[in-house]
Structure formats: structure tokens, C-alpha cells
C-alpha atoms as a PDB file:
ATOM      1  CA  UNK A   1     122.809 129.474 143.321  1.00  0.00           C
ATOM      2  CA  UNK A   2     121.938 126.381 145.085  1.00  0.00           C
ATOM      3  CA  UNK A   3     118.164 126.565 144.889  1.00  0.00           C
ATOM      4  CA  UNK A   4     119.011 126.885 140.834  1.00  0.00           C
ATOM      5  CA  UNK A   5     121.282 123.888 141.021  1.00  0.00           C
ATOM      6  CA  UNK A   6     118.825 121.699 143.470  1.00  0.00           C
ATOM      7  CA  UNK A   7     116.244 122.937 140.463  1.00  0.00           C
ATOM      8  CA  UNK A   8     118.014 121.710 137.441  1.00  0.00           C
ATOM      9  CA  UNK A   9     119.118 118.498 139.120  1.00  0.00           C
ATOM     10  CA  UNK A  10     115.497 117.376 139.540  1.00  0.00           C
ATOM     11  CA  UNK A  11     114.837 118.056 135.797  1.00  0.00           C
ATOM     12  CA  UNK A  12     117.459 116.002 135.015  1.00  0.00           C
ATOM     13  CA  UNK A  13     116.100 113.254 137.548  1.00  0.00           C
ATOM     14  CA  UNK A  14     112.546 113.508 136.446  1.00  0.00           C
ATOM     15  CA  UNK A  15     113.686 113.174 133.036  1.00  0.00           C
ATOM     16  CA  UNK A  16     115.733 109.961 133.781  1.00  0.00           C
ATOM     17  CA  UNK A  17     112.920 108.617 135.516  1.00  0.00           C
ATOM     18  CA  UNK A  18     110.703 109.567 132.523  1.00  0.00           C
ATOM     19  CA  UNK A  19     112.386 107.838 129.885  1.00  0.00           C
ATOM     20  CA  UNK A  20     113.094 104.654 132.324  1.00  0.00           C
ATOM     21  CA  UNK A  21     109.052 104.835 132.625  1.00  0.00           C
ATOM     22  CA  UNK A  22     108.860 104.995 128.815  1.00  0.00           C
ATOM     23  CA  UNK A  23     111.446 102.331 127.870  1.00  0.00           C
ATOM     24  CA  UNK A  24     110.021  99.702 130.542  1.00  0.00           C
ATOM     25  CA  UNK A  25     106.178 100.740 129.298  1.00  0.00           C
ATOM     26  CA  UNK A  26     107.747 100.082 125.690  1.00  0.00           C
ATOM     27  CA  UNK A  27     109.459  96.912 126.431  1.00  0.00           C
ATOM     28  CA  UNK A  28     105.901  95.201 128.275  1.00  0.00           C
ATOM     29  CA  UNK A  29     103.879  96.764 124.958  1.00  0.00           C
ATOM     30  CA  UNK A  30     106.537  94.779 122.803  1.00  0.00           C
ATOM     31  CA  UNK A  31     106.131  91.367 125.198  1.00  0.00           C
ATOM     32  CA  UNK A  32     102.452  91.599 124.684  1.00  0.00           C
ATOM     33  CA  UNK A  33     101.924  92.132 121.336  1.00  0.00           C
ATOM     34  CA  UNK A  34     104.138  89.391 121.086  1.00  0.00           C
ATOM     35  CA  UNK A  35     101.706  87.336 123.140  1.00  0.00           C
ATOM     36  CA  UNK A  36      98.552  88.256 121.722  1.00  0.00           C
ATOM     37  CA  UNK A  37      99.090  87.164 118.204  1.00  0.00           C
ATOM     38  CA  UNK A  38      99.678  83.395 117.463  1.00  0.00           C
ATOM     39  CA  UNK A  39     102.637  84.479 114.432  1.00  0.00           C
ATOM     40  CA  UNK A  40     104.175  86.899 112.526  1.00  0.00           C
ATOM     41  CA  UNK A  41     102.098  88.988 109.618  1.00  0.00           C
ATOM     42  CA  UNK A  42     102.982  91.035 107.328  1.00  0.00           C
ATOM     43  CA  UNK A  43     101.779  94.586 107.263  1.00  0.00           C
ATOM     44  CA  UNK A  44     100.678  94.430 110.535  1.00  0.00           C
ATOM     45  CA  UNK A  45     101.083  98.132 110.891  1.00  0.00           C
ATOM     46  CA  UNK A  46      99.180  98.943 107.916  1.00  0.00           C
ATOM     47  CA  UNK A  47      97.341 102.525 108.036  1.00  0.00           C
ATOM     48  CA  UNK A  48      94.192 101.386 106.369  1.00  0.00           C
ATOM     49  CA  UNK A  49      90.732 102.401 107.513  1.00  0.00           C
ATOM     50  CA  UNK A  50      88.758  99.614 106.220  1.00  0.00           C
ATOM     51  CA  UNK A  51      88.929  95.690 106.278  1.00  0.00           C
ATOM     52  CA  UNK A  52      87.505  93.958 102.356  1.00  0.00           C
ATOM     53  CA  UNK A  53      85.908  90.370 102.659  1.00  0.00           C
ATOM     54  CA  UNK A  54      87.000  89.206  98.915  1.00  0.00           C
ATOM     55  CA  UNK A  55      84.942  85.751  97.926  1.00  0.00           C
ATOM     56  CA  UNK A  56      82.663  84.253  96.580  1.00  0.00           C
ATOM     57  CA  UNK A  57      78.952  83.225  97.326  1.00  0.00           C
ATOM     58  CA  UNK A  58      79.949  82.035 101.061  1.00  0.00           C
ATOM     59  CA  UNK A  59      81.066  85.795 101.452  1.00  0.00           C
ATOM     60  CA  UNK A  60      78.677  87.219  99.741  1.00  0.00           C
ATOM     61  CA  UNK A  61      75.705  85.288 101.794  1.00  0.00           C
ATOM     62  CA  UNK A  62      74.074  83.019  99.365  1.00  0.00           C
ATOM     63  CA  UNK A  63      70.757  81.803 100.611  1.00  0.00           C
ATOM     64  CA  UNK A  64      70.382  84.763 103.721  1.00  0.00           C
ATOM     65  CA  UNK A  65      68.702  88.008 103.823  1.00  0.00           C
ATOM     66  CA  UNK A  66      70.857  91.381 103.532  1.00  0.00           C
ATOM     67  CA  UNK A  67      72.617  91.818 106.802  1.00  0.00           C
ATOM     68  CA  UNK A  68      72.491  87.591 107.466  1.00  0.00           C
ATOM     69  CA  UNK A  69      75.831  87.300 105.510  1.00  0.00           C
ATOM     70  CA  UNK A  70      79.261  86.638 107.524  1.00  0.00           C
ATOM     71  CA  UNK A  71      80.875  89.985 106.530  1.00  0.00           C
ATOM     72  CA  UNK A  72      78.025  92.044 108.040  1.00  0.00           C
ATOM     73  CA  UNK A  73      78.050  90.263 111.375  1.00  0.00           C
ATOM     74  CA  UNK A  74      81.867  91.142 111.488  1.00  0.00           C
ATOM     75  CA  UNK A  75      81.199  94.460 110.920  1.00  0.00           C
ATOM     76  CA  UNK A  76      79.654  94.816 114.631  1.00  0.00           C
ATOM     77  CA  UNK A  77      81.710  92.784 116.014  1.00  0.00           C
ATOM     78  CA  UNK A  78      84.896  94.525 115.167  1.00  0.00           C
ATOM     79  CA  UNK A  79      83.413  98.187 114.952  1.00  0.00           C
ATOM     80  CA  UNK A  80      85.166  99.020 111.439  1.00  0.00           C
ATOM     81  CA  UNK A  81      83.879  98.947 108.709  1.00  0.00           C
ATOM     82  CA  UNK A  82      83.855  95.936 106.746  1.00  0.00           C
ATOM     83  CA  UNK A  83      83.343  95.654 102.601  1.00  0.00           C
ATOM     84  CA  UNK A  84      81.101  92.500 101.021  1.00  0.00           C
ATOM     85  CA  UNK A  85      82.982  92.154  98.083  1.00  0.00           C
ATOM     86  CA  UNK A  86      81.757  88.509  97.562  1.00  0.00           C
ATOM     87  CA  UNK A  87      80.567  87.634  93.915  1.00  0.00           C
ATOM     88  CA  UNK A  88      78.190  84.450  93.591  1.00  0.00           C
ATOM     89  CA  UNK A  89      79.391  81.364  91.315  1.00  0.00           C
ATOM     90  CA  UNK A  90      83.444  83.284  91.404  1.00  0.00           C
ATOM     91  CA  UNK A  91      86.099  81.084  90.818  1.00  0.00           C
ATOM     92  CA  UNK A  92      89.303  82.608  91.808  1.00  0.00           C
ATOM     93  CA  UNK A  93      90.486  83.293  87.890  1.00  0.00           C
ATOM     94  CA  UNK A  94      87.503  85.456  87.710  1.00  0.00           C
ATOM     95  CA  UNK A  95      87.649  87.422  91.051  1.00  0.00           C
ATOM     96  CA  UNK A  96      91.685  88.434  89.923  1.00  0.00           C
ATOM     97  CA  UNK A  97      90.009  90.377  87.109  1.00  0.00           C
ATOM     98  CA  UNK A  98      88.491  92.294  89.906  1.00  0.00           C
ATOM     99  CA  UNK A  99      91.018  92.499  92.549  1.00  0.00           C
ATOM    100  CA  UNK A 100      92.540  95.769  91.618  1.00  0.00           C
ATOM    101  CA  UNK A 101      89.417  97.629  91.685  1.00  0.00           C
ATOM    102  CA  UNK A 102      87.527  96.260  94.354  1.00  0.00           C
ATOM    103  CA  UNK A 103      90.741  95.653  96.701  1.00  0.00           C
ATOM    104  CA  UNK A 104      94.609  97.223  96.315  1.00  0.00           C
ATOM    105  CA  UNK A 105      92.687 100.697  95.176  1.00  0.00           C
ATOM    106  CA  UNK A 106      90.610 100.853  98.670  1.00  0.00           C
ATOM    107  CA  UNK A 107      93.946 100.802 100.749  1.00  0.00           C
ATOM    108  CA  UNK A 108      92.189  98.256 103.420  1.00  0.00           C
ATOM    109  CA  UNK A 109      93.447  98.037 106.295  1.00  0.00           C
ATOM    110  CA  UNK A 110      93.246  94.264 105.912  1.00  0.00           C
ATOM    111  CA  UNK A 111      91.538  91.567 102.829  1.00  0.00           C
ATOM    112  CA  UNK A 112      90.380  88.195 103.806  1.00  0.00           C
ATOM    113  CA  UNK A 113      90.507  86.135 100.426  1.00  0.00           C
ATOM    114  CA  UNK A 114      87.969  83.365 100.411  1.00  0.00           C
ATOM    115  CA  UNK A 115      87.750  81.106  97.149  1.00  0.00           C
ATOM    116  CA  UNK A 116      88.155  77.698  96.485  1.00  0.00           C
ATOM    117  CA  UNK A 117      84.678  76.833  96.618  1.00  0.00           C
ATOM    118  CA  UNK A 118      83.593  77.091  92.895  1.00  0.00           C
ATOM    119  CA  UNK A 119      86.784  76.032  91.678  1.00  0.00           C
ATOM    120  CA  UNK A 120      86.324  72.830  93.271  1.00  0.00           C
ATOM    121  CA  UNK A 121      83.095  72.535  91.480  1.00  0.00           C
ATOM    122  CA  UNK A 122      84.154  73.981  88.042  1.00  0.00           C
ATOM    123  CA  UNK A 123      87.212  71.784  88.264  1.00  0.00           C
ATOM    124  CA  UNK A 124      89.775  74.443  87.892  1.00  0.00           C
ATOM    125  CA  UNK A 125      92.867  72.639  88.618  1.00  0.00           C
ATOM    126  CA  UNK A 126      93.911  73.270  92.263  1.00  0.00           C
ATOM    127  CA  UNK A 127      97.371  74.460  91.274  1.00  0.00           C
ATOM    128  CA  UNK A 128      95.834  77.234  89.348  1.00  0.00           C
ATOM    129  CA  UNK A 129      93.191  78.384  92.266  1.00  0.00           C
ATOM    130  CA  UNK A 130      96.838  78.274  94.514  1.00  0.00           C
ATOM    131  CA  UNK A 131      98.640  80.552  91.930  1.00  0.00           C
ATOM    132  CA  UNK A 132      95.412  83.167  91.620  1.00  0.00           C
ATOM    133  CA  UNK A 133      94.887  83.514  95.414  1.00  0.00           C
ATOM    134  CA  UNK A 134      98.951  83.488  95.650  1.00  0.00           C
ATOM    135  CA  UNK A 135      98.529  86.564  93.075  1.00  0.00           C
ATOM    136  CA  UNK A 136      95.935  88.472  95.259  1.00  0.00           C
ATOM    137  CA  UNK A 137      98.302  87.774  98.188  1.00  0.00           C
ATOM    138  CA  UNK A 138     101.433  89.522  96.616  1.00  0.00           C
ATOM    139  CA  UNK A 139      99.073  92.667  95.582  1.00  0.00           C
ATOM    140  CA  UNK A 140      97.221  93.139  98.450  1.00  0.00           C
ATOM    141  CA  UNK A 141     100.586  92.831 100.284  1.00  0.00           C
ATOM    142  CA  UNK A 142     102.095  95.017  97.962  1.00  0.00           C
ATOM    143  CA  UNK A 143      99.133  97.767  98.944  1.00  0.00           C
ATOM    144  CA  UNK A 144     100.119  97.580 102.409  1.00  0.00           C
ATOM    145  CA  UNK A 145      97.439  95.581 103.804  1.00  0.00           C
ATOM    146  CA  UNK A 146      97.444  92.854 106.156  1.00  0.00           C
ATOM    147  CA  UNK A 147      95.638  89.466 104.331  1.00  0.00           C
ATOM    148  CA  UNK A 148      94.000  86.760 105.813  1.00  0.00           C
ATOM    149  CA  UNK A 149      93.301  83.475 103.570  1.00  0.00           C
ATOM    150  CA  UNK A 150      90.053  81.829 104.432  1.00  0.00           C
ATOM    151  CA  UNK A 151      90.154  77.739 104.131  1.00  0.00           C
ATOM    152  CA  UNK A 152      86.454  76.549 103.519  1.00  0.00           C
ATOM    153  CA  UNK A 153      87.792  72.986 102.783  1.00  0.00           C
ATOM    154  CA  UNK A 154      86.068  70.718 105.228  1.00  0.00           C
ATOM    155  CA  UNK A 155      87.871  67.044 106.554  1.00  0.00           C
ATOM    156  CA  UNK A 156      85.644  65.435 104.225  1.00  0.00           C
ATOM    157  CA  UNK A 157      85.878  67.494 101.120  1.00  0.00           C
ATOM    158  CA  UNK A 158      88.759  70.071  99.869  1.00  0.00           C
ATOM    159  CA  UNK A 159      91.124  68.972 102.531  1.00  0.00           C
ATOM    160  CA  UNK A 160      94.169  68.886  99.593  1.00  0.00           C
ATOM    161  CA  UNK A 161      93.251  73.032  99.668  1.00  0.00           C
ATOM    162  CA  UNK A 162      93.638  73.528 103.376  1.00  0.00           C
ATOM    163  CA  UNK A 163      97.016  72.405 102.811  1.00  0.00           C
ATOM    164  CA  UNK A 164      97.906  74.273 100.089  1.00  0.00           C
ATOM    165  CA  UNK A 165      96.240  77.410 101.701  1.00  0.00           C
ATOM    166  CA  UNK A 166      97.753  76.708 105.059  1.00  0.00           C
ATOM    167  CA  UNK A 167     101.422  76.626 102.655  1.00  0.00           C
ATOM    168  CA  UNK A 168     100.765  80.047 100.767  1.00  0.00           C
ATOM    169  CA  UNK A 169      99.845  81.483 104.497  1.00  0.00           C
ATOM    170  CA  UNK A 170     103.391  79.887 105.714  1.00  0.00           C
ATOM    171  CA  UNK A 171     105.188  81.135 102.829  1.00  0.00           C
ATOM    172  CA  UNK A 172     103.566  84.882 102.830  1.00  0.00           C
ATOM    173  CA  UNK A 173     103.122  85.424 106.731  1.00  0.00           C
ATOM    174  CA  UNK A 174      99.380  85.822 106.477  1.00  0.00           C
ATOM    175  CA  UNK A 175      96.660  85.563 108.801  1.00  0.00           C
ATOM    176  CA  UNK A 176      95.259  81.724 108.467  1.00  0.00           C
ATOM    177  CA  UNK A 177      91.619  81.043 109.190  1.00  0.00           C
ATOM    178  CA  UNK A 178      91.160  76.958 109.182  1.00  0.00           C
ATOM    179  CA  UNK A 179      88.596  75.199 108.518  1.00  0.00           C
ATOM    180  CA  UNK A 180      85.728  77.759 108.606  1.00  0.00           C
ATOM    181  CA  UNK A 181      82.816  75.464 107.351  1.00  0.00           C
ATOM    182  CA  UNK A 182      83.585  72.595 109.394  1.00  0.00           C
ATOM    183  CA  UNK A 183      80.214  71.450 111.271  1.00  0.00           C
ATOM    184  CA  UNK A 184      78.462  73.384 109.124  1.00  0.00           C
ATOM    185  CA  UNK A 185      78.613  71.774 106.447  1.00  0.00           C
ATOM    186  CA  UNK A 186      77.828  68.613 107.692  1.00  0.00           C
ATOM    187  CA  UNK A 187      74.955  69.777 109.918  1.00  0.00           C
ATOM    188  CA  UNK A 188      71.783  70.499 107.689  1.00  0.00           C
ATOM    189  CA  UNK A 189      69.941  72.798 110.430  1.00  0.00           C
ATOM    190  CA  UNK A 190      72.852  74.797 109.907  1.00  0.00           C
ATOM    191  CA  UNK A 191      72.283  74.969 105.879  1.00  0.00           C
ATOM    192  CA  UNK A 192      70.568  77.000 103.228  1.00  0.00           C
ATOM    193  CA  UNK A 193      71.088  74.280 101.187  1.00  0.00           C
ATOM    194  CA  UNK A 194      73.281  71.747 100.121  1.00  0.00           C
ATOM    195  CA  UNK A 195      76.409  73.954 100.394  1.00  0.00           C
ATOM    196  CA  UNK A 196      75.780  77.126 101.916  1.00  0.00           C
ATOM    197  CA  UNK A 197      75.344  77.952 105.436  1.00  0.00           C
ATOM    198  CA  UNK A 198      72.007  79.552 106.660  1.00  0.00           C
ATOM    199  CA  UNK A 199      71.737  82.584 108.612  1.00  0.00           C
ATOM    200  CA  UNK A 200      72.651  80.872 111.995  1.00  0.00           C
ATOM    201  CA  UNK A 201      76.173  79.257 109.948  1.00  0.00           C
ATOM    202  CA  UNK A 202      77.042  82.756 109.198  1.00  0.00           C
ATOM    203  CA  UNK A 203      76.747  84.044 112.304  1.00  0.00           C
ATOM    204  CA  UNK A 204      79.202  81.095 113.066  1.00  0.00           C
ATOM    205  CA  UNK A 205      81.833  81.958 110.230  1.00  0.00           C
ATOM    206  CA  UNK A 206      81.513  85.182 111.403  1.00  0.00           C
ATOM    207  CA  UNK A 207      82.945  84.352 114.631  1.00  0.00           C
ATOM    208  CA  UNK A 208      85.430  82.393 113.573  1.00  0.00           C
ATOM    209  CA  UNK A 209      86.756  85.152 111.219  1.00  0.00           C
ATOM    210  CA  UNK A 210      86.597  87.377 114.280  1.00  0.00           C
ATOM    211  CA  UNK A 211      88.678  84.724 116.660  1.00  0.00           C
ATOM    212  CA  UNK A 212      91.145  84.514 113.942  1.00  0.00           C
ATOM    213  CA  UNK A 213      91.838  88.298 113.264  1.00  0.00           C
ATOM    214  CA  UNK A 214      91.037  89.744 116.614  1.00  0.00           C
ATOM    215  CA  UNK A 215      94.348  89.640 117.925  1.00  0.00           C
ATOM    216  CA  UNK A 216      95.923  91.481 114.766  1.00  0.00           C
ATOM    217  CA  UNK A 217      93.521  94.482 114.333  1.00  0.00           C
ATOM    218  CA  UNK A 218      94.643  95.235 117.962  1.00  0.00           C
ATOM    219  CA  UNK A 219      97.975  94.407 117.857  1.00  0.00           C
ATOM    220  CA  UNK A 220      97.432  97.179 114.593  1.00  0.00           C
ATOM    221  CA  UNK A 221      95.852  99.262 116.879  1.00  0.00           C
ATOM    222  CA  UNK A 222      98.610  99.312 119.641  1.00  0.00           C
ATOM    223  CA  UNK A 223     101.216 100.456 116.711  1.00  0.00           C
ATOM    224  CA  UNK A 224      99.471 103.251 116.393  1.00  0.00           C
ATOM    225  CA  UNK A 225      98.659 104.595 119.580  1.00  0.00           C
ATOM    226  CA  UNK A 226     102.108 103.762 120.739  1.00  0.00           C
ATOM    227  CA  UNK A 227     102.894 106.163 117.347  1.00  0.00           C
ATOM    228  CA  UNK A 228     100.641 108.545 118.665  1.00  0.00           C
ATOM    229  CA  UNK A 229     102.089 108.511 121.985  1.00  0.00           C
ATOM    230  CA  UNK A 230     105.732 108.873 120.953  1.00  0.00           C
ATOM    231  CA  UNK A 231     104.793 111.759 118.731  1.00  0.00           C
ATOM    232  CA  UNK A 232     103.227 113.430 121.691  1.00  0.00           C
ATOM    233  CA  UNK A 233     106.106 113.146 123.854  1.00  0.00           C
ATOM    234  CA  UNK A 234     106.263 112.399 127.343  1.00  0.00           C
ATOM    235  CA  UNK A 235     104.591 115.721 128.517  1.00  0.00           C
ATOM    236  CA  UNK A 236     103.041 115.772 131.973  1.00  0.00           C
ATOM    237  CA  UNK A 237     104.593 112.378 133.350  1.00  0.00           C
ATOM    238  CA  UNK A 238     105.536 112.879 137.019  1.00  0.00           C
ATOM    239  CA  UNK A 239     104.553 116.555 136.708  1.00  0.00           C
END
């Protein structure tokens, strides 16, 4: 009789001290996700498989080889894989003709919208390019992906659309990458031409797109293996 009591009074004292272990090991994965990611996003458990670089001829990789462009350095970098669903010469109205096919029916686990470019050029008044990329925002959200808005507007050109981008990123919780083209842009050695980086300024981008999202594809990836964990149950914890 006492060896059976002594015996069920450790169960119930290794199973207190298992889910103390589990609620303290929760509470430090909480703190640093927290940590890691600079704000808020939306989606940012979001079962997709697949992350879809939506632009134009920046994402695409005007003036590189196949395999020079910014999307296909990302893809190594981040070991998923990663779409080049950049169109040359797209101004945003365009590339929302698109959107549903090429993005929300994928499922991705996240979208980085890059436009602004072209519309600068074919004069398509700003608060137009805001409401189209404001559009892809809402569906891609809608989808259940993470987005990310890309801001090529440089300090000497476009700046009015790094504010308006860094506003619709505010206003949606997105992920916010600033400024991507700056010193490229002003750096011929860094050029394909005029406007587009060369192969070494899309290795660059690429990098900065990687800093940016880095900290939310693992934040994702936490979610899930805390999911994982929790549906595995705390089996063979002080055994």
C-alpha cells in the first residue's frame, strides 16, 4: 500500500514538474519571438510552403543572366523555395490582373510586392500605384500569407513612395523592406544600366530582402514546431 502510494505521488510530481518545464519553456519561446522580429505581422503563422517575389523588371532580373536575379539568390539563402513572378515594363495596374493566378492561388507562405518602378516612369498617378499594391495587400492577406512591400524609391528619386509604402505597411502590419536600391542606384559599377542593378546589385537586394524577412520565416517556423511539440505531448520529459 505504501510503495503504491510513494508510486502515484511521484507521477503526480513528475507531472507538476513537467508542465512547470513546459509553461516556463513556453513563456522564454513567447519573449523571444517577441525579440527577434522588429513588429507585429499579420499571418505570421501562415502554413504556406512557398515564398512569391511579385514585381516587376527589378524582380524579375533585367539586365542579368538566369540565376543573377534577386529572387534566386534568396532562394539559397533561405532554403525554401522562392517563385520569380517578376514581369518586365509592369506597372502595378497590370500586375493586379495577374495577382490571383500567380499569387492568392499558390497559398505562399509569404509575397513580397515590388512595383512602383514603371509607374513612376509611365506616370500612373501615385495614389493609384498606392490603391493597386493596397489591393494585392488585402488578397494576399486574405490567402493567409504573410506580405512584405518592397520600397525601391531611392533619397533622390521616389522618396514621396517610400512614404506612402512605409503608410500601407503601418496600416496593414506588413513586413517593410526600405530603401532597397539605395547605393545602387547611384553607383554605376553596381548597374546594368541606367536603372537596373547588375548581377553584383542583386546579390545586394537579395540580402537586404533576406535581413528584412529573416526574422519572420523563423519566428513562422517556431509556431510550428512549438505546434508540433504540443501535439506530441510531453512524453519522455524527466523519464
Amino acid at each position: 500500500m505504501n510503495k503504491n502510494r510513494k508510486t502515484r505521488k511521484h507521477v503526480i510530481t513528475r507531472r507538476i514538474y513537467q508542465a512547470v518545464f513546459f509553461f516556463t519553456f513556453f513563456c522564454l519561446i513567447v519573449i523571444f519571438l517577441k525579440g527577434c522580429s522588429p513588429k507585429e505581422t499579420v499571418n505570421i503563422s501562415s502554413e504556406g510552403k512557398e515564398i512569391v517575389c511579385f514585381g516587376d523588371s527589378i524582380t524579375m532580373g533585367y539586365g542579368v543572366n538566369k540565376g543573377e536575379d534577386y529572387p534566386s539568390h534568396l532562394r539559397k539563402m533561405v532554403n525554401l523555395p522562392v517563385i520569380n513572378a517578376g514581369v518586365n515594363g509592369d506597372t502595378s495596374t497590370e500586375a493586379l490582373k495577374r495577382f490571383q493566378k500567380e499569387v492568392v492561388d499558390r497559398k505562399p507562405l509569404l509575397v513580397i510586392i515590388e512595383f512602383g518602378g514603371n509607374d513612376f516612369v509611365s506616370k500612373v498617378p501615385l495614389n493609384e500605384t498606392v490603391k493597386n499594391v493596397e489591393e494585392m495587400v488585402k488578397k494576399a492577406q486574405s490567402a493567409g500569407a504573410m506580405v512584405a512591400i518592397a520600397d525601391v524609391g531611392t533619397y533622390i528619386i521616389m522618396s514621396d513612395y517610400s512614404r506612402e509604402f512605409k503608410a500601407l505597411s503601418d496600416k496593414y502590419n506588413t513586413i517593410l523592406l526600405p530603401n532597397l536600391l539605395n547605393g545602387i542606384f547611384t553607383n554605376p559599377s553596381l548597374k546594368s544600366d541606367f536603372i537596373h542593378p547588375n548581377a553584383r546589385g542583386y546579390q545586394i537586394v537579395s540580402h537586404r530582402v533576406y535581413r528584412g524577412i529573416i526574422p519572420y520565416l523563423n519566428q513562422n517556423a517556431l509556431i510550428h514546431s512549438l505546434q508540433k511539440n504540443k501535439k506530441s505531448g510531453p512524453q519522455g520529459v524527466f523519464q
